[in-house]
Structures are given as structure tokens and as C-alpha cells.
N, C-alpha and C. Protein backbone atom coordinates (compact mmCIF):
# COMPACT_ATOMS: atom_id res chain seq x y z
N UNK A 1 -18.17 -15.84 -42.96
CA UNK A 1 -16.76 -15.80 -43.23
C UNK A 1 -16.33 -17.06 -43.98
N UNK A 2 -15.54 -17.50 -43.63
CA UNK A 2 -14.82 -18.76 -44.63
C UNK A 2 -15.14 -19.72 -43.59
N UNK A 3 -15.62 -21.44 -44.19
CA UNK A 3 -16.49 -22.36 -43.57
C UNK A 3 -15.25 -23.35 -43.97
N UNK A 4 -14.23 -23.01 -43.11
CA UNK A 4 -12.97 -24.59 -42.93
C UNK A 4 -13.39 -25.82 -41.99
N UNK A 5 -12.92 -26.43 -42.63
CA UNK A 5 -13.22 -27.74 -41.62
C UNK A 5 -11.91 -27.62 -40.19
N UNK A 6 -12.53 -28.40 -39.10
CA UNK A 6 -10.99 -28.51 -38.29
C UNK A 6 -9.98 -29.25 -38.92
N UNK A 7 -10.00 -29.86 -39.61
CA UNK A 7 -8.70 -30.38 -40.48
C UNK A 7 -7.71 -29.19 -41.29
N UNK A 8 -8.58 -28.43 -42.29
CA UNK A 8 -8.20 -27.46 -43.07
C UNK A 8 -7.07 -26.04 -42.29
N UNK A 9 -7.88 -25.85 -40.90
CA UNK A 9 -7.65 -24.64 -39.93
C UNK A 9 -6.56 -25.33 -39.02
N UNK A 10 -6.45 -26.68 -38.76
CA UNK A 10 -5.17 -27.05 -38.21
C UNK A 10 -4.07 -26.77 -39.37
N UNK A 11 -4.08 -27.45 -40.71
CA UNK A 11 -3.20 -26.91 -41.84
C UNK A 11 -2.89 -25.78 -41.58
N UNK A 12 -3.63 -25.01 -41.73
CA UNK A 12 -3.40 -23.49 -41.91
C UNK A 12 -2.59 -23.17 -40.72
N UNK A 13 -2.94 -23.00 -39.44
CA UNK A 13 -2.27 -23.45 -38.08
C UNK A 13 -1.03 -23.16 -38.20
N UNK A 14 -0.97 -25.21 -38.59
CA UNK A 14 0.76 -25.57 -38.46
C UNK A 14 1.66 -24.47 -40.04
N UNK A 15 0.87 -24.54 -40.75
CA UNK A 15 1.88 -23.29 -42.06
C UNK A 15 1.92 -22.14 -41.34
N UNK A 16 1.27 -21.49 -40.43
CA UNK A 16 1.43 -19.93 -39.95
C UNK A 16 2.56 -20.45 -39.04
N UNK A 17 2.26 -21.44 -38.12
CA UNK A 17 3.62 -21.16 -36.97
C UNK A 17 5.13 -21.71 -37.50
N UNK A 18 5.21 -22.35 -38.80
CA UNK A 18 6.40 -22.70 -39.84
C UNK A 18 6.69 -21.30 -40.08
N UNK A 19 6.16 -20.21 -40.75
CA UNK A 19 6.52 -19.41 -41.41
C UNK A 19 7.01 -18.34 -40.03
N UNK A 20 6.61 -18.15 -38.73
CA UNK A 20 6.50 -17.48 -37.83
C UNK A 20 8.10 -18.15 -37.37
N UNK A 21 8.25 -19.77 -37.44
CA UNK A 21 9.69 -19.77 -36.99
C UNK A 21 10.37 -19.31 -37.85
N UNK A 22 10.11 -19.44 -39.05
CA UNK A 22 11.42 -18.99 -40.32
C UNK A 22 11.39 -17.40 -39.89
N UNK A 23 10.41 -16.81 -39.55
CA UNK A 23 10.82 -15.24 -39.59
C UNK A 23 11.64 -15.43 -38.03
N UNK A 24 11.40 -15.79 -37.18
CA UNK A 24 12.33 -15.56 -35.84
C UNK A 24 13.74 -16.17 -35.80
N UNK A 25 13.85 -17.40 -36.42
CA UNK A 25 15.15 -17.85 -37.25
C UNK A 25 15.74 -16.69 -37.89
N UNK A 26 15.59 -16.55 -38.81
CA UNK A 26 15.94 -15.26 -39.82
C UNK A 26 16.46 -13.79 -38.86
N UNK A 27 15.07 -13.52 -38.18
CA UNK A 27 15.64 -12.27 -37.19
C UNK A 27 16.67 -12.45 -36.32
N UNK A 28 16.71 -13.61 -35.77
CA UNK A 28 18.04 -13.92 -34.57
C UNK A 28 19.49 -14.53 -35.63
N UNK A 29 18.99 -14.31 -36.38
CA UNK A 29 20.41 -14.85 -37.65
C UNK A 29 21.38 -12.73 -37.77
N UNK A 30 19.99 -12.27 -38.33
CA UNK A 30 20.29 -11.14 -38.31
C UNK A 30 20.68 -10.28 -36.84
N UNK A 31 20.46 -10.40 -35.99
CA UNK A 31 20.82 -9.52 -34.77
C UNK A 31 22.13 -10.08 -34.51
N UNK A 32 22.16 -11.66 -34.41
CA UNK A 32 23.96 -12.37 -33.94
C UNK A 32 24.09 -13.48 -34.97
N UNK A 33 24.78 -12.57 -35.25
CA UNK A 33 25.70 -13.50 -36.21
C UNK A 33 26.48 -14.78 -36.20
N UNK A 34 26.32 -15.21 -34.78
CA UNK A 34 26.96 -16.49 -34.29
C UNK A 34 25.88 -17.45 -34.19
N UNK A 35 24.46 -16.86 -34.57
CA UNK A 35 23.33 -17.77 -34.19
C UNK A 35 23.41 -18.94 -35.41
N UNK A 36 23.84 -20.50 -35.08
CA UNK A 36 23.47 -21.21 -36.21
C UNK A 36 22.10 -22.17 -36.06
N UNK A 37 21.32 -22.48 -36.97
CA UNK A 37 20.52 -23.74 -36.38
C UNK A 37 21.00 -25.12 -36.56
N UNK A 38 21.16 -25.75 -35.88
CA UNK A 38 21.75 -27.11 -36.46
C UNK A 38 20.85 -28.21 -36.80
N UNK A 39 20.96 -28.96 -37.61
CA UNK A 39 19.68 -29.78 -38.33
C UNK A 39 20.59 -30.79 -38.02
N UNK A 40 19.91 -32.30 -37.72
CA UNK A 40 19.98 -33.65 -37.95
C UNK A 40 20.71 -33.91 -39.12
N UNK A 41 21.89 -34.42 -39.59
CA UNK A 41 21.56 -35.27 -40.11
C UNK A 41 21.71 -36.28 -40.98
N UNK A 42 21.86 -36.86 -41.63
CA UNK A 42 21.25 -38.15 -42.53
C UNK A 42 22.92 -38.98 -42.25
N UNK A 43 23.06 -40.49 -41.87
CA UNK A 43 24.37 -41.01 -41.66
C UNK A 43 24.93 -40.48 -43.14
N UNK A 44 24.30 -40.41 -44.47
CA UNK A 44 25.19 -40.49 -45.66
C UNK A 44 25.84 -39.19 -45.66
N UNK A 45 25.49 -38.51 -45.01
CA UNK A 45 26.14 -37.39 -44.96
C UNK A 45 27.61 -36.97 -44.37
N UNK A 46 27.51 -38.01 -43.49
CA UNK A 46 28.76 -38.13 -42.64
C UNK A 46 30.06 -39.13 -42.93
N UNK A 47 30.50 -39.08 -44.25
CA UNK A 47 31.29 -40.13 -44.78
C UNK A 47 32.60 -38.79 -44.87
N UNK A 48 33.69 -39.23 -43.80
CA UNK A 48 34.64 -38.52 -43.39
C UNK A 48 36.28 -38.65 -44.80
N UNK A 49 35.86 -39.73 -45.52
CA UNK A 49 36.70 -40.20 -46.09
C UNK A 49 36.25 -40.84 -46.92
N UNK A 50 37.17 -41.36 -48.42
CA UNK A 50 36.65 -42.35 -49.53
C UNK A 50 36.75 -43.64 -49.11
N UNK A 51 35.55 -44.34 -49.80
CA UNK A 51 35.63 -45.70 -49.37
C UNK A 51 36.57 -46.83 -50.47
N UNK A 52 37.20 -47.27 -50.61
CA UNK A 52 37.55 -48.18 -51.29
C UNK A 52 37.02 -49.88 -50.94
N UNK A 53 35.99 -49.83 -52.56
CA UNK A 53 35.00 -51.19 -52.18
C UNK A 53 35.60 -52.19 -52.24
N UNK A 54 36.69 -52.32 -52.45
CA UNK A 54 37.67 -53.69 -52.45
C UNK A 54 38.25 -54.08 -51.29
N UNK A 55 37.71 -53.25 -50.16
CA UNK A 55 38.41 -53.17 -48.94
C UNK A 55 37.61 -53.30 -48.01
N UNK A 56 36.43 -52.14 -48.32
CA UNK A 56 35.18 -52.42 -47.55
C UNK A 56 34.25 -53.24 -46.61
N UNK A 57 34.14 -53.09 -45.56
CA UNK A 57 33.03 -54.15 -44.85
C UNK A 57 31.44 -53.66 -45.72
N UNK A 58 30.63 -54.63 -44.95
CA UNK A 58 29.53 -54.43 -45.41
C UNK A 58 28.76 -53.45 -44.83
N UNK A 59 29.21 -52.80 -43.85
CA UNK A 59 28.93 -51.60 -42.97
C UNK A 59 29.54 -50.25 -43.40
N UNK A 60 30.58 -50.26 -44.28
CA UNK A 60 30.88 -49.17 -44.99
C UNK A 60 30.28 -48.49 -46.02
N UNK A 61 29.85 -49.91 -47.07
CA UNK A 61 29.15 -50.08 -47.88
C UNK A 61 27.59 -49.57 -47.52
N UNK A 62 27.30 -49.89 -46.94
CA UNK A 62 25.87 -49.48 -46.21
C UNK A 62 25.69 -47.86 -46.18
N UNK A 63 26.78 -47.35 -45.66
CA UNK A 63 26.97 -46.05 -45.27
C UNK A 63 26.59 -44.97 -46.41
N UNK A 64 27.13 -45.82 -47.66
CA UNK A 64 26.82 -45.08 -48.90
C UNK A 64 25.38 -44.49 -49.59
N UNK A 65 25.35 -43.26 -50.07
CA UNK A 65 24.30 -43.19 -50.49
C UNK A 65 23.85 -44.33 -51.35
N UNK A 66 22.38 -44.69 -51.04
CA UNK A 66 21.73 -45.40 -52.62
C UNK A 66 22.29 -46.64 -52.18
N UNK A 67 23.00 -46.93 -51.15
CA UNK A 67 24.00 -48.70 -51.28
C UNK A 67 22.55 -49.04 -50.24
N UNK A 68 22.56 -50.49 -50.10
CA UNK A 68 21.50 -50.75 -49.31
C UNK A 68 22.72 -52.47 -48.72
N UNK A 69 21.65 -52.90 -47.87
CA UNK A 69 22.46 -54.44 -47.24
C UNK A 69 22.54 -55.12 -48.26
N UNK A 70 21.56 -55.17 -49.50
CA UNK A 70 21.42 -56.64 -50.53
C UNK A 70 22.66 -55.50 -51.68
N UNK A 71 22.53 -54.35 -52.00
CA UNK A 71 23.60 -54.12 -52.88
C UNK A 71 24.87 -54.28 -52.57
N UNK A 72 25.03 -53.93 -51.07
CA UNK A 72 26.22 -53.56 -50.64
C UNK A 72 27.01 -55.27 -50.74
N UNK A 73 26.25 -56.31 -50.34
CA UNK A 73 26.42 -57.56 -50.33
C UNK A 73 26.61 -58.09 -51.64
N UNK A 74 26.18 -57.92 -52.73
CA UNK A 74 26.40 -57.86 -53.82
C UNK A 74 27.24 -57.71 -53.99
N UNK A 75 28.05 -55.98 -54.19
CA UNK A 75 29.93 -55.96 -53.73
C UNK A 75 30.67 -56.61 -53.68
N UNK A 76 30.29 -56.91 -52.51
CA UNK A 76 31.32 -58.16 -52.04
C UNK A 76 31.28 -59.21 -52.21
N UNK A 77 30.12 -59.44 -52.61
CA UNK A 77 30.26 -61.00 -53.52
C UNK A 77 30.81 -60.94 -54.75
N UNK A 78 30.63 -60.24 -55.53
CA UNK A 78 31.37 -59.87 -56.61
C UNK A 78 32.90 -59.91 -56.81
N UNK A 79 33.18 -59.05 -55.64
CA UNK A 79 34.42 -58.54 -55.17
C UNK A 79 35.53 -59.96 -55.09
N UNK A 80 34.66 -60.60 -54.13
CA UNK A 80 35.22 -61.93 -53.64
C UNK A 80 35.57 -63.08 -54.99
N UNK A 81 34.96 -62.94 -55.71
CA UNK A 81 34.52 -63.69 -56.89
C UNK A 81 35.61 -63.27 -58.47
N UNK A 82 36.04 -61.99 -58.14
CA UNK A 82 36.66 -61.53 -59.43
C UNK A 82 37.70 -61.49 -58.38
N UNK A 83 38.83 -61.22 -57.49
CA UNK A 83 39.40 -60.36 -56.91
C UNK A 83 39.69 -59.73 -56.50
N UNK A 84 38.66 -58.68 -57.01
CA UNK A 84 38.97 -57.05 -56.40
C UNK A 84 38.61 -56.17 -57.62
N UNK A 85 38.26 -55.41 -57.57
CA UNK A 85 37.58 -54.33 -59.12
C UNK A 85 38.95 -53.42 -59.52
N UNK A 86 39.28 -52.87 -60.63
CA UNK A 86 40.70 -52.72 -61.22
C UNK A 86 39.75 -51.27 -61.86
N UNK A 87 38.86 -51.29 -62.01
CA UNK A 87 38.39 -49.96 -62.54
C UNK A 87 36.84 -49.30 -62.22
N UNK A 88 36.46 -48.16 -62.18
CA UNK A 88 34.92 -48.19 -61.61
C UNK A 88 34.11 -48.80 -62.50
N UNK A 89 33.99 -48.79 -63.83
CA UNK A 89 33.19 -49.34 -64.80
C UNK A 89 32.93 -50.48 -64.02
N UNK A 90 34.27 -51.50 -63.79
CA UNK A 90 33.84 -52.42 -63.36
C UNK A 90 32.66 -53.15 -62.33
N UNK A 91 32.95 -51.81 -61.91
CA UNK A 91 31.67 -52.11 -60.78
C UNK A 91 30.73 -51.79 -61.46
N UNK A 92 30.40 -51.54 -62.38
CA UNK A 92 29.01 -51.84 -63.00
C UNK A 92 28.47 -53.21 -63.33
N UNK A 93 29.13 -53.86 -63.09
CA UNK A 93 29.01 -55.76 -63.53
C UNK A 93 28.36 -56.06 -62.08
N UNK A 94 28.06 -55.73 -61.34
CA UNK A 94 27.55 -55.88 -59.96
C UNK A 94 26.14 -55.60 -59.98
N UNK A 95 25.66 -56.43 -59.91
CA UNK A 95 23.84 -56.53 -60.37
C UNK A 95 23.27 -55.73 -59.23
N UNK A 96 22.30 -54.50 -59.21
CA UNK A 96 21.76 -53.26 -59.05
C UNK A 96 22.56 -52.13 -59.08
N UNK A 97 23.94 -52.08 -59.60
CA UNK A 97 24.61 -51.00 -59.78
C UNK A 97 25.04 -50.64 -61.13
N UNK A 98 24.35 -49.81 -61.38
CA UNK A 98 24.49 -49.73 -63.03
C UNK A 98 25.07 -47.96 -63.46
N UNK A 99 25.07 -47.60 -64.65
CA UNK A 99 26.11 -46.53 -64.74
C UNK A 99 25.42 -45.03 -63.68
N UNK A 100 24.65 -44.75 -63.84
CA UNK A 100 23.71 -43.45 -63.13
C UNK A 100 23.86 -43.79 -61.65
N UNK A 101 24.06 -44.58 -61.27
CA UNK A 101 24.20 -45.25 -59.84
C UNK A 101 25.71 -44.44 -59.42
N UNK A 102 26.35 -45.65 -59.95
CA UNK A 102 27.29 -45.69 -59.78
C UNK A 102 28.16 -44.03 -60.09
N UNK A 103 27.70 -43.07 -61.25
CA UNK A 103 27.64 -41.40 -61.06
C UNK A 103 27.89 -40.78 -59.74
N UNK A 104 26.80 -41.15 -59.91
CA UNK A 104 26.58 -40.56 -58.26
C UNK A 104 27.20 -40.91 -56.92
N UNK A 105 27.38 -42.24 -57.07
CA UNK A 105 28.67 -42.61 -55.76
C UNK A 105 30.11 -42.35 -56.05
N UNK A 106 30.76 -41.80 -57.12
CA UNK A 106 32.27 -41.70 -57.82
C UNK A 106 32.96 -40.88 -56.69
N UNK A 107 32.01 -39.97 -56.11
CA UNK A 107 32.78 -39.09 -54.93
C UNK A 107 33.35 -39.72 -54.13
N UNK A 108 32.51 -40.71 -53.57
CA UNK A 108 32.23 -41.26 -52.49
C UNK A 108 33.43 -42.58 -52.47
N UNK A 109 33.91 -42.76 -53.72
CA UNK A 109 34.36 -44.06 -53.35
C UNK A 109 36.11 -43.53 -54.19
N UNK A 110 37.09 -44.68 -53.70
CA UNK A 110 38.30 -44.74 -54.20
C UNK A 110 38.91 -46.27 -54.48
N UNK A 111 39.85 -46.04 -55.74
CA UNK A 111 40.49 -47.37 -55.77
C UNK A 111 41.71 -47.23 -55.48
N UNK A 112 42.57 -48.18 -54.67
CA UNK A 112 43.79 -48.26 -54.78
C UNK A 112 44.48 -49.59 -55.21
């Protein structure tokens, strides 16, 4: 027959009983309709509101996708240093935040 190693036949294994939950997931989705699965997850996901970085702690900042402690600190050194940012471009003058970055956080953030 086929000569798997125990490494190969555990693979195989754990992919049969993945695909065995997705079909019993799926079937109990279909019988009740109230069935949800709930997944974990990620803190960036959970940003209830816009942040305005002129206002921000460094724990808000953090919260952000892609922001890390040394960018987010950055911010605010910046921040501290000019005043306060008057436009988003501006926050591109903030060394590791550059335009594609900064794209991608526009949701996420507000000025007032």
C-alpha cells in the first residue's frame, strides 16, 4: 500500500479531523440557525472608536494595527515636538510611518 512515515500519517490525521470539523460546523449551522462559532480575536480588532493621535496615550497607539511601542512612541514624540499634527500627511514626517502605512490606519484614526 502507500509507505508514509509517522510524521506524514499524523499530517494526514490532523487534515482529515480539520475537514471532519468544518463538515459538522457546517451541518449544525444548517440544522439551527442560531448556531454561531465564535473565534478569538486579535486586540486590533476591537477598536470601538477613532483614535485621535494628538490625544492619544501610548496604549492607544499600540492598539493600532501595524503601530508597535517604538512607532507608537515616535507619535508622540513627534507630536510633542511640532504641537499636534493639523493634517494626516503630516503624520507621515514621523519616522516608520510612511504613506502605505499610514493607508491603512486612515480608518482607524481621527483629527480634531
Amino acid at each position: 500500500m502507500l509507505n508514509l512515515t509517522r510524521q506524514e500519517k499524523q499530517v494526514l490525521l490532523f487534515v482529515g479531523a480539520v475537514v471532519l470539523a468544518g463538515i459538522i460546523i457546517n451541518y449544525l449551522q444548517k440544522i439551527n440557525p442560531g448556531f454561531k462559532v465564535i473565534l478569538p480575536q486579535s486586540p486590533h480588532s476591537i477598536i470601538e472608536k477613532k483614535i485621535n493621535p494628538n490625544k492619544a496615550s501610548l496604549e492607544e497607539l499600540i492598539r493600532l494595527p501595524e503601530i508597535g511601542p517604538v512607532l507608537a512612541g515616535n507619535i508622540i514624540e513627534y507630536r510633542n515636538s511640532i504641537g499636534g499634527f493639523k493634517s494626516f500627511e503630516e503624520l507621515q514626517k514621523v519616522q516608520g510611518l510612511g504613506p502605505k502605512k499610514l493607508k491603512r490606519l486612515k480608518d482607524y484614526l481621527i483629527l480634531e
